[in-house]
C-alpha atoms as a PDB file:
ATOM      1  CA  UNK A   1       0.000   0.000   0.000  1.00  0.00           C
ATOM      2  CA  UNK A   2       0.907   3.465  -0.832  1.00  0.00           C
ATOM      3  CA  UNK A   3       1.018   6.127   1.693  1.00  0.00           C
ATOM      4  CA  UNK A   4       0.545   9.920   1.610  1.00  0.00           C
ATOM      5  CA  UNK A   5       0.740  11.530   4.724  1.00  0.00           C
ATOM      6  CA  UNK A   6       0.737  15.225   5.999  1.00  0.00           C
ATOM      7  CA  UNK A   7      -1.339  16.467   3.135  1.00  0.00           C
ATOM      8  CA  UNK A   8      -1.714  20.399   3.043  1.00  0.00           C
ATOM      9  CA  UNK A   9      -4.526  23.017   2.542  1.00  0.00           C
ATOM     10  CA  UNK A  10      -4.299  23.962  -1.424  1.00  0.00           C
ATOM     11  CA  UNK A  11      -7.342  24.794  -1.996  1.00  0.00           C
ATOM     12  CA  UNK A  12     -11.295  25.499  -1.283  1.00  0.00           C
ATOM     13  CA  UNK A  13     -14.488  25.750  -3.340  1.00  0.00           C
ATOM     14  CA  UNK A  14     -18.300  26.137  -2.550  1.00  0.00           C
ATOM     15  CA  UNK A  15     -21.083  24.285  -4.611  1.00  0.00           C
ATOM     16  CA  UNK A  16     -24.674  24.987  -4.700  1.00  0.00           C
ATOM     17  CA  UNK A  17     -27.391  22.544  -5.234  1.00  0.00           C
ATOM     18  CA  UNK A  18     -31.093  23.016  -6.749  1.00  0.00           C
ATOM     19  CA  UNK A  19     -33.159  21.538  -3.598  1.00  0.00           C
ATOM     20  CA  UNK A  20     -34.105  19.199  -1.932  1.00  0.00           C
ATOM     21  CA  UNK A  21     -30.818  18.267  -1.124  1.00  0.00           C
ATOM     22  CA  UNK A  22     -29.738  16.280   2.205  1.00  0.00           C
ATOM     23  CA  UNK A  23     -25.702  16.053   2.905  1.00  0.00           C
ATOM     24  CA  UNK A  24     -25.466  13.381   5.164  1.00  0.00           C
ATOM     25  CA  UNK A  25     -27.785  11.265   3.361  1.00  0.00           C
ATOM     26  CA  UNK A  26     -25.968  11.612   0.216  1.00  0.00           C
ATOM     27  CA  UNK A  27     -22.119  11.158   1.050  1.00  0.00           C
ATOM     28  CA  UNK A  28     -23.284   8.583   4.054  1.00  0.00           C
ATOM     29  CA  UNK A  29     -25.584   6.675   2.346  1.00  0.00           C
ATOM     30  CA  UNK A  30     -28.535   4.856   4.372  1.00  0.00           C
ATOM     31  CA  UNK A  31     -27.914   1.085   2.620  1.00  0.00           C
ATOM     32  CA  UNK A  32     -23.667   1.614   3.733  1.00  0.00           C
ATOM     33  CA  UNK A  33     -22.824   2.241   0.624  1.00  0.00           C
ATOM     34  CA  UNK A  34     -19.523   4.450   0.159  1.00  0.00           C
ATOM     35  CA  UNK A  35     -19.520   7.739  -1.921  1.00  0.00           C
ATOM     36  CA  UNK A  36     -16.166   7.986  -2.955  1.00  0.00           C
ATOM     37  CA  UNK A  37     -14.301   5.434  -1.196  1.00  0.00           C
ATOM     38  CA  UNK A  38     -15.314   2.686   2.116  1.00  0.00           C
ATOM     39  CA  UNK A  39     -12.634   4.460   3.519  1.00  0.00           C
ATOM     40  CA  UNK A  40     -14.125   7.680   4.752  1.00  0.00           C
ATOM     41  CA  UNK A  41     -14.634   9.322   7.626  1.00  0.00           C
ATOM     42  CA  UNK A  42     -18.054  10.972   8.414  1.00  0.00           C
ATOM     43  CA  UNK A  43     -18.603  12.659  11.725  1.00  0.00           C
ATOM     44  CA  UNK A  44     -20.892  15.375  13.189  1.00  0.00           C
ATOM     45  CA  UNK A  45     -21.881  16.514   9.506  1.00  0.00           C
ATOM     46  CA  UNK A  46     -18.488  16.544   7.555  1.00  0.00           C
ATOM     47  CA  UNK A  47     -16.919  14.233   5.777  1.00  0.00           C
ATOM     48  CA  UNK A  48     -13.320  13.645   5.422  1.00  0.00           C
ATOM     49  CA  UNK A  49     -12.933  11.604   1.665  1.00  0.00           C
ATOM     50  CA  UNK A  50     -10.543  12.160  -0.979  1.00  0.00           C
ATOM     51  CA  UNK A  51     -10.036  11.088  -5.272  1.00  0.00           C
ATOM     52  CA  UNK A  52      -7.615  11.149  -7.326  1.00  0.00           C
ATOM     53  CA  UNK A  53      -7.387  14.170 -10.186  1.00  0.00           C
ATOM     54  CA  UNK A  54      -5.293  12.959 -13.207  1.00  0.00           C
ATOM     55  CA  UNK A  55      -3.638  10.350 -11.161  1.00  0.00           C
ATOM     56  CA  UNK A  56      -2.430  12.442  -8.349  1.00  0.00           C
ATOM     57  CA  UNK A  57      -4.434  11.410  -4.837  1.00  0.00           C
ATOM     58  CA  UNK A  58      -6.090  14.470  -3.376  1.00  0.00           C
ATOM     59  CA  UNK A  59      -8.127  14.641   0.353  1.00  0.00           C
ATOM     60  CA  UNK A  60     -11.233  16.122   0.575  1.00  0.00           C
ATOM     61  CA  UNK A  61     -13.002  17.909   3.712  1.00  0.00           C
ATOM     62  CA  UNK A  62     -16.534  18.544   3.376  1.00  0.00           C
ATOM     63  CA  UNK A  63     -19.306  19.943   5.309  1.00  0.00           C
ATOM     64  CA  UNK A  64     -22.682  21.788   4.142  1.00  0.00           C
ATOM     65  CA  UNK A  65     -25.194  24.296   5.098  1.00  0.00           C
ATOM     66  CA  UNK A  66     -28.325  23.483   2.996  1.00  0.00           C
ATOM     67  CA  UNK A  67     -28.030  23.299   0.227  1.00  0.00           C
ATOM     68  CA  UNK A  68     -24.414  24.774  -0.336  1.00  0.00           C
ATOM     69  CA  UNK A  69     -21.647  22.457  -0.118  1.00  0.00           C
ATOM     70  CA  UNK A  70     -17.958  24.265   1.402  1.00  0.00           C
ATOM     71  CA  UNK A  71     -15.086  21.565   0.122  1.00  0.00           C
ATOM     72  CA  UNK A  72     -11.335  22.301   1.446  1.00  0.00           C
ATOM     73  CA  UNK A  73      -8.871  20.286  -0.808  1.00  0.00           C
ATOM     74  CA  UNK A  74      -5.843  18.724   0.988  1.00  0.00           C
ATOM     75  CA  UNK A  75      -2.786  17.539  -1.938  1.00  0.00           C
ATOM     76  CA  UNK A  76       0.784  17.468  -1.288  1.00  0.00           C
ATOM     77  CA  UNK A  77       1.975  20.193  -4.000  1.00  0.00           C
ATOM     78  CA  UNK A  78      -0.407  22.773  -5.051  1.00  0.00           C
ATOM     79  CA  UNK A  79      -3.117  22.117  -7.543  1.00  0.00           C
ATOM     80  CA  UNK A  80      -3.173  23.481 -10.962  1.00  0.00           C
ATOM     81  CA  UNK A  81      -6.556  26.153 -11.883  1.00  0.00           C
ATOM     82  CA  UNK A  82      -7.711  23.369 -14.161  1.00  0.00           C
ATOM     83  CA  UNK A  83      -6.764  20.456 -11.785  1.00  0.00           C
ATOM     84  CA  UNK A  84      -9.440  22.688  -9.367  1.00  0.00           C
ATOM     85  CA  UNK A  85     -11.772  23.273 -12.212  1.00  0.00           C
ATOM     86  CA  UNK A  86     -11.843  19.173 -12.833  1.00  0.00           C
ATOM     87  CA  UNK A  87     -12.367  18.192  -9.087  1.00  0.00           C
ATOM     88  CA  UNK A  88     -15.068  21.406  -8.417  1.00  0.00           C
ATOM     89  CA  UNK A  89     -17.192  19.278 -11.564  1.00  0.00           C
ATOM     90  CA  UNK A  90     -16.686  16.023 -10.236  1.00  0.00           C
ATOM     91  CA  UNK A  91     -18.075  16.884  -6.617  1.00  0.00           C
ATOM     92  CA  UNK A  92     -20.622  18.933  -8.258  1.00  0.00           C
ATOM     93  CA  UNK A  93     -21.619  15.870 -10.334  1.00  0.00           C
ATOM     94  CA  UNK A  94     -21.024  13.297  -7.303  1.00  0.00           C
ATOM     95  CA  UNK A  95     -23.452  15.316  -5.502  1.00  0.00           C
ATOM     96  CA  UNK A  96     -26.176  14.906  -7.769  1.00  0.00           C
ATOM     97  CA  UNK A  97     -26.025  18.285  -9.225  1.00  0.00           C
ATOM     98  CA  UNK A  98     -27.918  16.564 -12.511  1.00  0.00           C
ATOM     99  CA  UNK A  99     -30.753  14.948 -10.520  1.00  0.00           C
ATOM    100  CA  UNK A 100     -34.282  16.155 -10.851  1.00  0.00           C
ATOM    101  CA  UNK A 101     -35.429  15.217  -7.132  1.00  0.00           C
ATOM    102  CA  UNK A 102     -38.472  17.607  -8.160  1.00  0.00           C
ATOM    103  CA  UNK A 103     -39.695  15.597 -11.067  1.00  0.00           C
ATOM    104  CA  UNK A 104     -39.515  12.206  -9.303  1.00  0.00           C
ATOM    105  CA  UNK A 105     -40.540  13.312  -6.287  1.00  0.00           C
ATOM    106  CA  UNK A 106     -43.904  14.550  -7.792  1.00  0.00           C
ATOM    107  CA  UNK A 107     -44.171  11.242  -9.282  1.00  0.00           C
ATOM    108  CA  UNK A 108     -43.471   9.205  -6.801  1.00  0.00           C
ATOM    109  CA  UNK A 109     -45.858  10.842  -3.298  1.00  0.00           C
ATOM    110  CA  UNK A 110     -48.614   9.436  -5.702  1.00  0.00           C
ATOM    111  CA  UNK A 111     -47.410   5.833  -5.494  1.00  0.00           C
ATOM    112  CA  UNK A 112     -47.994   3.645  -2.269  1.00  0.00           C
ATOM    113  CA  UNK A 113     -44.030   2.267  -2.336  1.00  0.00           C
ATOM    114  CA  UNK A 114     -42.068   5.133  -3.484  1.00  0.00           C
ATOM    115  CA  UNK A 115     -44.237   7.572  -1.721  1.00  0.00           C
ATOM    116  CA  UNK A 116     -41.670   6.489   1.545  1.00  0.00           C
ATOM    117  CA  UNK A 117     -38.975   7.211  -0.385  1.00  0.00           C
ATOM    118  CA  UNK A 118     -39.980  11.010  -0.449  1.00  0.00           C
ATOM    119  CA  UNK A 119     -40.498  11.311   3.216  1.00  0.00           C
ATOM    120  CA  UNK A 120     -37.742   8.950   4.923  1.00  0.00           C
ATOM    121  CA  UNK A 121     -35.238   9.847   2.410  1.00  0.00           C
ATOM    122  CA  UNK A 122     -36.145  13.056   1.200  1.00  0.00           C
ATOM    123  CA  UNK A 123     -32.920  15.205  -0.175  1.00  0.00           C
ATOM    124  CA  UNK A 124     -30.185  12.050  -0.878  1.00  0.00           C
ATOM    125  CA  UNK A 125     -28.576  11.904  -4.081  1.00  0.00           C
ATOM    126  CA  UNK A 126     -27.793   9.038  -6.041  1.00  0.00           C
ATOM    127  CA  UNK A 127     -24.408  10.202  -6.910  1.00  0.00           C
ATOM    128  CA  UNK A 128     -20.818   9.354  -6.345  1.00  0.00           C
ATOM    129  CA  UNK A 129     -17.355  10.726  -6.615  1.00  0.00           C
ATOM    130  CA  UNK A 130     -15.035   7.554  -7.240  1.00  0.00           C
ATOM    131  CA  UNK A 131     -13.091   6.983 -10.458  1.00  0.00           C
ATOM    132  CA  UNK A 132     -13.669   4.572 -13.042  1.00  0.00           C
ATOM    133  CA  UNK A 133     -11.402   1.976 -12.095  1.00  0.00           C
ATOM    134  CA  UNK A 134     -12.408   2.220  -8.784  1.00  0.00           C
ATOM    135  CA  UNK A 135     -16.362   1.156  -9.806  1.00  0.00           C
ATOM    136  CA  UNK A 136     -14.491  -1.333 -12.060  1.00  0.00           C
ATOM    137  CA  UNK A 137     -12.884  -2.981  -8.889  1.00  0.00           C
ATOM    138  CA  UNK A 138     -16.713  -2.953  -7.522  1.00  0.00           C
ATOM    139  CA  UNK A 139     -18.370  -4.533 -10.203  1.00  0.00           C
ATOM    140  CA  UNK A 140     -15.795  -7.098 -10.617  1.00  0.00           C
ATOM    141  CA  UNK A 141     -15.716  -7.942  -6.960  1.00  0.00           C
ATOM    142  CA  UNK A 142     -19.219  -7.939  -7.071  1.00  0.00           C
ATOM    143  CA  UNK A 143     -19.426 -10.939  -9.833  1.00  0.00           C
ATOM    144  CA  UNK A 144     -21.436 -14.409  -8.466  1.00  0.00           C
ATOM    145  CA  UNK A 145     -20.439 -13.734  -4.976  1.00  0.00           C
ATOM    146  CA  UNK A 146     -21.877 -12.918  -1.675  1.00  0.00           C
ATOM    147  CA  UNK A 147     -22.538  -9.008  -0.466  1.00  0.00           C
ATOM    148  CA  UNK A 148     -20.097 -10.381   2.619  1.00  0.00           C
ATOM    149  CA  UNK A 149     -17.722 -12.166   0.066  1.00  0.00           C
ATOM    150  CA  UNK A 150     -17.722  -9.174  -1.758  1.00  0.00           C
ATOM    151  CA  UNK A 151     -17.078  -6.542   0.812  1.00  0.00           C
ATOM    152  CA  UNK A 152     -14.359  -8.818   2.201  1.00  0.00           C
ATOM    153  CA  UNK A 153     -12.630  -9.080  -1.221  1.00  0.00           C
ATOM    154  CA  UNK A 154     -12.885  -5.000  -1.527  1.00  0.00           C
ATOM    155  CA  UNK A 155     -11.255  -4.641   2.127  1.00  0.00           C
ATOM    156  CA  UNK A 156      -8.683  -7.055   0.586  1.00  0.00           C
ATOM    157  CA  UNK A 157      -7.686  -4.769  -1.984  1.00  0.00           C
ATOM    158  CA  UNK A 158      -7.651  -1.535   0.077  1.00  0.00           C
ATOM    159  CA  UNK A 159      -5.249  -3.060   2.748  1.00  0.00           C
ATOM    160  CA  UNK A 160      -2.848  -4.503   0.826  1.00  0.00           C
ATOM    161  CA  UNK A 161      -3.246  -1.842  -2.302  1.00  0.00           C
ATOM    162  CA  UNK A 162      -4.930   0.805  -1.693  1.00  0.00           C
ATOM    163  CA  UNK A 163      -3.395   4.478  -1.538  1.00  0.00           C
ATOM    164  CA  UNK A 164      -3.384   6.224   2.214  1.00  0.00           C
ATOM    165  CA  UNK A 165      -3.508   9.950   2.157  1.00  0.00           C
ATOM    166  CA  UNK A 166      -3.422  12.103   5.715  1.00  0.00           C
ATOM    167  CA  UNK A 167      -5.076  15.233   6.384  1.00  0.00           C
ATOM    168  CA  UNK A 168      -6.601  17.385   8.889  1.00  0.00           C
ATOM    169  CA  UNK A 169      -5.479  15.113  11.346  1.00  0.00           C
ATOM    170  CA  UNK A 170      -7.734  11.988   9.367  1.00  0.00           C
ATOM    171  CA  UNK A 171      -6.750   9.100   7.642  1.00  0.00           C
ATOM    172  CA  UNK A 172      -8.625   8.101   4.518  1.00  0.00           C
ATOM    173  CA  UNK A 173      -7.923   5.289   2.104  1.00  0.00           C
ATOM    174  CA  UNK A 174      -8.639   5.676  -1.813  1.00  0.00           C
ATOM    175  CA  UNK A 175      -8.934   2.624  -3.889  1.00  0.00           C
ATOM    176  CA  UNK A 176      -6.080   0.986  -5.619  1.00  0.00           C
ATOM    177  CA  UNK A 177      -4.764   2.359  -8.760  1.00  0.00           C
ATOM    178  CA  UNK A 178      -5.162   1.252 -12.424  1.00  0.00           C
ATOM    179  CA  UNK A 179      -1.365   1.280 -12.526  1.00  0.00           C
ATOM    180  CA  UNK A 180      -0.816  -0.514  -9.007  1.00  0.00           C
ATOM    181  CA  UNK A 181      -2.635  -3.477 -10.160  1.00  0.00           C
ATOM    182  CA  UNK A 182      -1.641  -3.987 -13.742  1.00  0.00           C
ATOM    183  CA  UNK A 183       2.116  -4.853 -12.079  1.00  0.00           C
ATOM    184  CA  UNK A 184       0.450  -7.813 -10.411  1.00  0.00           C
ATOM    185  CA  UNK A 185       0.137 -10.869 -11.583  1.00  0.00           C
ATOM    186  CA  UNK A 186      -3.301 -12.543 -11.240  1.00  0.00           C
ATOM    187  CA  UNK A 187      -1.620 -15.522  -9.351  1.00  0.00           C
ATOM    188  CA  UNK A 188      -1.194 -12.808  -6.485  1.00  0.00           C
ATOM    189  CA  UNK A 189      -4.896 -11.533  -6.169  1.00  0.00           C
ATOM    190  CA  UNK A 190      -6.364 -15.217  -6.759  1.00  0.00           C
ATOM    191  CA  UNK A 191      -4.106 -16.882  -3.730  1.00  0.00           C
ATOM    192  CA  UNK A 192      -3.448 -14.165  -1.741  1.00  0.00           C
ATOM    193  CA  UNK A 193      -6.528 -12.634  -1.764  1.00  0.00           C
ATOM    194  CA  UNK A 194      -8.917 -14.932  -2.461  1.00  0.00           C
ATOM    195  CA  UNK A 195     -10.270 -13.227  -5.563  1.00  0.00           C
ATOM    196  CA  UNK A 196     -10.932 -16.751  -7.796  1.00  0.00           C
ATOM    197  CA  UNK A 197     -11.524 -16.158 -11.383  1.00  0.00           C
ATOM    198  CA  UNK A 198     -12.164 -12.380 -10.568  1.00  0.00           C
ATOM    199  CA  UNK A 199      -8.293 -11.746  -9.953  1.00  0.00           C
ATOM    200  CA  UNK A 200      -7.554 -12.080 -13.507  1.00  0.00           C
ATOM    201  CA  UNK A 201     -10.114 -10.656 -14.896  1.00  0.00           C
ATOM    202  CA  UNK A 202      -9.296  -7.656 -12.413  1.00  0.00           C
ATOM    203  CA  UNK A 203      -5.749  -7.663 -13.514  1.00  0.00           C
ATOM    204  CA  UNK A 204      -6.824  -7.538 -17.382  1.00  0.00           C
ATOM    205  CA  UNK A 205      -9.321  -4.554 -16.761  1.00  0.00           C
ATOM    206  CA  UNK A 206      -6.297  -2.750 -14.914  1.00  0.00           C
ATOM    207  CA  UNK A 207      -3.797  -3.359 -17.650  1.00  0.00           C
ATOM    208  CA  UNK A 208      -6.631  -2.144 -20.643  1.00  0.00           C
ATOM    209  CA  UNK A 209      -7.074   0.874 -18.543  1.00  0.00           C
ATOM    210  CA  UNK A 210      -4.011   1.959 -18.662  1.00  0.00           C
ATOM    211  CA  UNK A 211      -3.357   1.323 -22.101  1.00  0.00           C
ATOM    212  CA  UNK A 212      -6.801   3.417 -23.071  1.00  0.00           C
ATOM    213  CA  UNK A 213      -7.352   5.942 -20.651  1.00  0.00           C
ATOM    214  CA  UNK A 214     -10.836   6.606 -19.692  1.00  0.00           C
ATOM    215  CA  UNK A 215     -12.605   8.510 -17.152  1.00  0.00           C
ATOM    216  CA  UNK A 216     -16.120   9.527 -15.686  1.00  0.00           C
ATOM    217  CA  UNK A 217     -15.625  12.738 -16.486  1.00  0.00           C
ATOM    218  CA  UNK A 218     -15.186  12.038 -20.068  1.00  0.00           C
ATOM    219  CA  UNK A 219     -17.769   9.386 -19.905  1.00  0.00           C
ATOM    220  CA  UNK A 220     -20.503  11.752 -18.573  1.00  0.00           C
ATOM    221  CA  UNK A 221     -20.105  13.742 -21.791  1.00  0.00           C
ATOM    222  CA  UNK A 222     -20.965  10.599 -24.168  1.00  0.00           C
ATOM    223  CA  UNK A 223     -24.082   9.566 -25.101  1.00  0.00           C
ATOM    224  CA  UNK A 224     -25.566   6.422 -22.498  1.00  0.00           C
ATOM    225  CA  UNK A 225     -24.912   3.685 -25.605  1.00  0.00           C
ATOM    226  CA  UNK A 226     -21.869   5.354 -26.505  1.00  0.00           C
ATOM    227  CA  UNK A 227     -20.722   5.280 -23.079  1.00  0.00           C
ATOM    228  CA  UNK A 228     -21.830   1.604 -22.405  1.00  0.00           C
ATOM    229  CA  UNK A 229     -19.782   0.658 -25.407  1.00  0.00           C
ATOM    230  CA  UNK A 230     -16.910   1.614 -24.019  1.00  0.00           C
ATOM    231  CA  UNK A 231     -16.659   0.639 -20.579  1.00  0.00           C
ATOM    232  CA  UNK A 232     -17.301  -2.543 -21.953  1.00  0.00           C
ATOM    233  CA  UNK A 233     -14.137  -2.586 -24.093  1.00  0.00           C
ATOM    234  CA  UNK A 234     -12.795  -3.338 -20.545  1.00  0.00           C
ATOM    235  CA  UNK A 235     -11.684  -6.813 -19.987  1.00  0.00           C
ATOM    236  CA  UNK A 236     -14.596  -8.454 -17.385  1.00  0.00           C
ATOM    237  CA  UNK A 237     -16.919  -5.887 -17.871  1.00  0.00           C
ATOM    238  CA  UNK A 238     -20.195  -6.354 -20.179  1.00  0.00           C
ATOM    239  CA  UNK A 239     -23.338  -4.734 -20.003  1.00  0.00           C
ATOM    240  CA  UNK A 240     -24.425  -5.460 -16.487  1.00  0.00           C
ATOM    241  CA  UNK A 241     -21.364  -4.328 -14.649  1.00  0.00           C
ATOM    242  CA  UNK A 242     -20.920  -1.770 -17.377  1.00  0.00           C
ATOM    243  CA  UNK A 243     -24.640  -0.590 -16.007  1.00  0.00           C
ATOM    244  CA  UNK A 244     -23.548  -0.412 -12.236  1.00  0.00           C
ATOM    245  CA  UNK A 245     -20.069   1.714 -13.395  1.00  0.00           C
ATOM    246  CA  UNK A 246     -21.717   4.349 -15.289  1.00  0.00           C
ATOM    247  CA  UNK A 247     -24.575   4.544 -12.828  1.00  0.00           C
ATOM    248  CA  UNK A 248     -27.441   5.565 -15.522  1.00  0.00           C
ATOM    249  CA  UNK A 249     -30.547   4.422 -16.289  1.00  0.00           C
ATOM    250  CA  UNK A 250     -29.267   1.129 -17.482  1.00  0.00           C
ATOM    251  CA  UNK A 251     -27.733   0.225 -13.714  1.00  0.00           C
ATOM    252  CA  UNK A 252     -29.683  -3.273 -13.315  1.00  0.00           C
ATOM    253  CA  UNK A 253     -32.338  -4.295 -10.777  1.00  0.00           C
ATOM    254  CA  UNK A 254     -31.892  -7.668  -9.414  1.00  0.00           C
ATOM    255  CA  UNK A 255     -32.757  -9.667  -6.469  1.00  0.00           C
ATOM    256  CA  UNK A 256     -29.740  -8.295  -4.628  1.00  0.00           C
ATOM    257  CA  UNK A 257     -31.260  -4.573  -5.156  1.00  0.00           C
ATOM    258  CA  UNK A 258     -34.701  -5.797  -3.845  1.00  0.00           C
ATOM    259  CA  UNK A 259     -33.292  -6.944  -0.898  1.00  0.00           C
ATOM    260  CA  UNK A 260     -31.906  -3.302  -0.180  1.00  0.00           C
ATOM    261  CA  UNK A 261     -34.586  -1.371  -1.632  1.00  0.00           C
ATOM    262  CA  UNK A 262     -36.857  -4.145   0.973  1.00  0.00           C
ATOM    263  CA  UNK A 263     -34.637  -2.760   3.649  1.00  0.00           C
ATOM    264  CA  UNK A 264     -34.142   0.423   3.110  1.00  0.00           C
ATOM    265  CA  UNK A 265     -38.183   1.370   2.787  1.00  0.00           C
ATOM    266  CA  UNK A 266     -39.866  -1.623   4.806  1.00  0.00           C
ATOM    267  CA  UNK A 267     -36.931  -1.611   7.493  1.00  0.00           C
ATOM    268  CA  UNK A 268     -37.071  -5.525   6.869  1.00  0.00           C
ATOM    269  CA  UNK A 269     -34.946  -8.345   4.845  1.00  0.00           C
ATOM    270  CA  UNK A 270     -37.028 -10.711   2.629  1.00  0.00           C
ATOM    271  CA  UNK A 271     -37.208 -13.935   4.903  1.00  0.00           C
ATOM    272  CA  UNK A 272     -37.592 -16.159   1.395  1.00  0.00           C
ATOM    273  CA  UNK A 273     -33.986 -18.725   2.506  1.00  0.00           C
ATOM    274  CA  UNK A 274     -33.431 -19.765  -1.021  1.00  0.00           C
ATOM    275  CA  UNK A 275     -32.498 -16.102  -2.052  1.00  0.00           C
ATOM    276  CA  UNK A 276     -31.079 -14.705   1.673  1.00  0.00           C
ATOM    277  CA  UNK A 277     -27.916 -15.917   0.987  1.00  0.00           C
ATOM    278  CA  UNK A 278     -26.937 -15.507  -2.531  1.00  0.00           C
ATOM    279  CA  UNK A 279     -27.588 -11.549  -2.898  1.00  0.00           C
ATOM    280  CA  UNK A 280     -25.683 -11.913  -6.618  1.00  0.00           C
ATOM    281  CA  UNK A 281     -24.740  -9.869  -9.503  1.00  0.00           C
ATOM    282  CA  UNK A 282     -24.552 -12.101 -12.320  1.00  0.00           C
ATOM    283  CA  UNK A 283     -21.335 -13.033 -14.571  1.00  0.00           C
ATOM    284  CA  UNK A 284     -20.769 -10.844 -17.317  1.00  0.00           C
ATOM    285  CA  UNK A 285     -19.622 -13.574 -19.253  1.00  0.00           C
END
């Protein structure tokens, strides 16, 4: 694992969101999931994170008030103005700046489910902040196993690869890099880690990355088929995972998602045993 410690101040920006918007329930999300990396810290209303910005690892500090966002950047060299320009659209984007809460939630108080959504949720965006290769570890990890098998694969790969940056007297951990795991050689992952078939397929995706850079940011601009097309260019990836990186309309519903979607609105998991167990995303291939 890399480390980066004693990050600096270089940097601060403010974002403004169209309402409803909730912080806490956007970056923390209700169902556990992460919004830029597991490895955050969330406490009393800000949130210590971080990214990466054309390679180079970058901490973020964030706190709001309503429905403006303050973000203090922490890097070890000062950023470029376009370096700030690229992360200030990312955040903006992770925090659902392109979300029409409005239009969905007018839809939805007329319908008995989703009608909970609007008043036990109300304000949490969909988005996130982490990179492409980053959802590409996700989906992968994600493949025919367990939610626990999964998670404990992901905490795998943060220990042992993962990038630490310190800042504001926090530790955060970003995911591994593109370029950390195309040295490895899938023999590694699979027996050290315990990653099975996924380690070379993980190892493939990582190597094509870096060969064809690609990024969200870039991504975001494409049309959705255009975009789908080429995340799944990407060794391992076809159009399921390729759905759950991009994070568009085409991000599947499964059994898996039921169970959350069970838990998240009816505060219950579906008892039914022959599906408990095996919360799956297919195989891609």
């Amino acid at each position: 694992m890399s480390k980066h410690l004693n990050f600096e101040a270089s940097g601060q920006f403010e974002i403004v969101l169209r309402g409803p918007f909730d912080f806490r329930r956007t970056v923390a999300k209700p169902a556990g999931w992460h919004w830029s990396t597991p490895s955050k810290v969330f406490d009393k209303g800000t949130l210590w994170s971080g990214t990466y910005v054309d390679g180079k690892p970058v901490g973020l500090k964030m706190s709001a008030a309503g429905d403006e966002v303050s973000v203090i950047l922490y890097t070890r060299s000062q950023l470029t103005n376009a370096e700030k320009d690229m992360l200030r659209t990312d955040a903006k984007f992770g925090l659902g700046c392109d979300e029409d809460l409005e239009a969905f939630y007018a839809f939805a108080r007329n319908d008995v489910v989703l009608s909970v959504v609007v008043k036990d949720l109300h304000g949490m965006r969909v988005g996130r902040l982490d990179d492409l290769f980053g959802r590409v570890i996700l989906a992968i990890t994600l493949q025919m196993a367990p939610l626990k098998r999964s998670e404990s694969m992901m905490a795998e790969l943060l220990e042992k690869y993962g990038t630490i940056i310190g800042f504001d007297c926090r530790e955060v951990v970003l995911w591994p890099t593109a370029e950390a795991i195309a040295r490895l050689e899938p023999s590694e992952l699979r027996d050290k880690e315990k990653l099975g078939y996924r380690a070379e397929r993980l190892v493939k995706a990582a190597r094509y990355i870096v060969e064809h850079p690609m990024s969200l940011r870039a991504l975001r601009n494409l049309p959705e088929a255009d975009a789908i097309k080429s995340v799944m260019q990407i060794p391992g990836i076809g159009k399921y995972s390729a759905g759950l990186i991009l994070g568009r309309s085409s991000a599947p519903v499964d059994v898996w998602s039921v169970v959350i979607i069970s838990e998240l609105l009816l505060e219950r998991t579906p008892e039914n045993p022959e599906t408990r167990d095996r919360y799956r995303y297919k195989s891609d291939e």
